[in-house]
Protein backbone atom coordinates (compact mmCIF):
# COMPACT_ATOMS: atom_id res chain seq x y z
CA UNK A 1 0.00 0.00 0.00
CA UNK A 2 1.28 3.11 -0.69
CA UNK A 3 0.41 6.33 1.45
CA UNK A 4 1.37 10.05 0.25
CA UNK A 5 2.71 12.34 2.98
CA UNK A 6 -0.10 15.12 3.47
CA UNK A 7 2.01 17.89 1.38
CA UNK A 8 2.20 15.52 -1.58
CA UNK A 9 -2.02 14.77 -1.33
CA UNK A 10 -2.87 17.70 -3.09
CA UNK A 11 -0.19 17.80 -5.75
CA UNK A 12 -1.76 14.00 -6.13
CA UNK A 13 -5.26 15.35 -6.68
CA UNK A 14 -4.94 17.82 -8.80
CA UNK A 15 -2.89 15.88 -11.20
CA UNK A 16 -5.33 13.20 -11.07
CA UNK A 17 -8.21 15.79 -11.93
CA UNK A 18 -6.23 17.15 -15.00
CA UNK A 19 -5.91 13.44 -16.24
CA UNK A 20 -9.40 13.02 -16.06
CA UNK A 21 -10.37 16.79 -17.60
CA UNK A 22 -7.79 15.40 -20.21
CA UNK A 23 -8.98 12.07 -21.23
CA UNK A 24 -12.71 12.84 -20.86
CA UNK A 25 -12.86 9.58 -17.68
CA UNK A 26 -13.25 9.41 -14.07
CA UNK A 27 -10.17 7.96 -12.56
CA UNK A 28 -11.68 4.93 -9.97
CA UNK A 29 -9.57 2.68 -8.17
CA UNK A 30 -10.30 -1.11 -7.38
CA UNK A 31 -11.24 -0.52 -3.79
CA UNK A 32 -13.82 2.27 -4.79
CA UNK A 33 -15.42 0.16 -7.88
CA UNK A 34 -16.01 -2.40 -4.80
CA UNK A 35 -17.24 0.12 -2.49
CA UNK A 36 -19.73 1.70 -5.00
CA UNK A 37 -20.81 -1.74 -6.28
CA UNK A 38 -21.39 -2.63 -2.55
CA UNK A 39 -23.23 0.70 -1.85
CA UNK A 40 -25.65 0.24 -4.91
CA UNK A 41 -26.54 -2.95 -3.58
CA UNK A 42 -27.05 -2.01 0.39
CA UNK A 43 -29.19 1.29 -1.46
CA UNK A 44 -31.35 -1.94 -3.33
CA UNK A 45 -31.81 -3.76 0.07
CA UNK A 46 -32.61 -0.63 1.49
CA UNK A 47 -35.31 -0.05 -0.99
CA UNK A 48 -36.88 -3.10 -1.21
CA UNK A 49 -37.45 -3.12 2.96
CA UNK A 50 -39.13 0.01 2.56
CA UNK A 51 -41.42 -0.91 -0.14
CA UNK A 52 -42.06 -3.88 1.70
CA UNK A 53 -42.58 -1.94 5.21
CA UNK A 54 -44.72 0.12 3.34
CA UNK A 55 -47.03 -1.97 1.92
CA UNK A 56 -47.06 -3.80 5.49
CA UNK A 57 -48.10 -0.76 6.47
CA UNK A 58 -50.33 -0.67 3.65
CA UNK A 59 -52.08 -4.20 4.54
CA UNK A 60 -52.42 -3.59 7.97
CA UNK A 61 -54.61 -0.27 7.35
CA UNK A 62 -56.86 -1.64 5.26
CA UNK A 63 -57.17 -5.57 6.48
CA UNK A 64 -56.03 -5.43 10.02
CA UNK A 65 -53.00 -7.27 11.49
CA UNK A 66 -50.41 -8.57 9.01
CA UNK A 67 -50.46 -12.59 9.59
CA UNK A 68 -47.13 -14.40 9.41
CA UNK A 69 -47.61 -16.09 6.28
CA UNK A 70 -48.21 -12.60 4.33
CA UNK A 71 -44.90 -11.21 6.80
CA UNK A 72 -42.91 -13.77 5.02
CA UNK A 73 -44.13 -13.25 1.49
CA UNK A 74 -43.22 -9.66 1.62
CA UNK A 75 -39.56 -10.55 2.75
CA UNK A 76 -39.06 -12.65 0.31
CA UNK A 77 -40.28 -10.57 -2.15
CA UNK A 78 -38.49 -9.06 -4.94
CA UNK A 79 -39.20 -5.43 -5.88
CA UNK A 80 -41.19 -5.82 -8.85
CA UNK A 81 -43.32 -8.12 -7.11
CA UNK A 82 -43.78 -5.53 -4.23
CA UNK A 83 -44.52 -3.21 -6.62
CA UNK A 84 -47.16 -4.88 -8.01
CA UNK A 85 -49.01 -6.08 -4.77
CA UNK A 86 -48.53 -2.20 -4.02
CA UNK A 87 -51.03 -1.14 -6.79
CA UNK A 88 -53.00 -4.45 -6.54
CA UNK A 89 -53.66 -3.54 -3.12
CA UNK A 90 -55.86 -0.58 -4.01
CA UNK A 91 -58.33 -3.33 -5.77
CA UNK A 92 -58.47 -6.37 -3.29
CA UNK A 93 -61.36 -7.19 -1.45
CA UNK A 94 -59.04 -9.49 0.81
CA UNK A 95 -55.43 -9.42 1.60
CA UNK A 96 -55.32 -12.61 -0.54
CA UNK A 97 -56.15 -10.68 -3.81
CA UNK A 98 -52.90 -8.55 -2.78
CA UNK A 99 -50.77 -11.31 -3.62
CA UNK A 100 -52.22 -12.63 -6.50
């Protein structure tokens, strides 16, 4: 691993930023491509839980108290299929039709 003493940091930068003005790319290391790739999937998970907490939410307002075996079917739910039991709940007569 190589570390730059402080003074040499922003020398480093700058010449860095004039590569990348230069040939028209942003300069990414290995160890940021793996921490964006690992944010982009933690910002997924994050979205699916809400859209699953919300249509929880959703359930439980308009058919009373979530029962285990709906629980499970939204957390093992992909987002599509959250998405679509999202809009499907403004139809259903029963929480069934939600998951149809």
């Amino acid at each position: 691993m190589l570390v730059l003493p402080a003074s040499m940091e922003q020398t480093f930068v700058e010449a860095v930023s004039q590569i990348e003005k230069e040939y028209k790319m942003t300069y990414v290391n290995t160890i940021e491509r793996v921490a964006l790739r690992r944010g982009r999937e933690e910002g997924k998970q994050e979205s699916r839980e809400e859209a699953a907490n919300v249509l929880a939410a959703l359930i439980t307002r308009k058919f009373g108290a979530l029962p285990d075996w709906a629980r499970t079917r939204l957390d093992d739910a992909d987002k599509p299929a959250l998405n679509r039991w999202t809009l499907q709940i403004l139809d259903a007569q029963r929480i069934e039709d939600v998951f149809v």
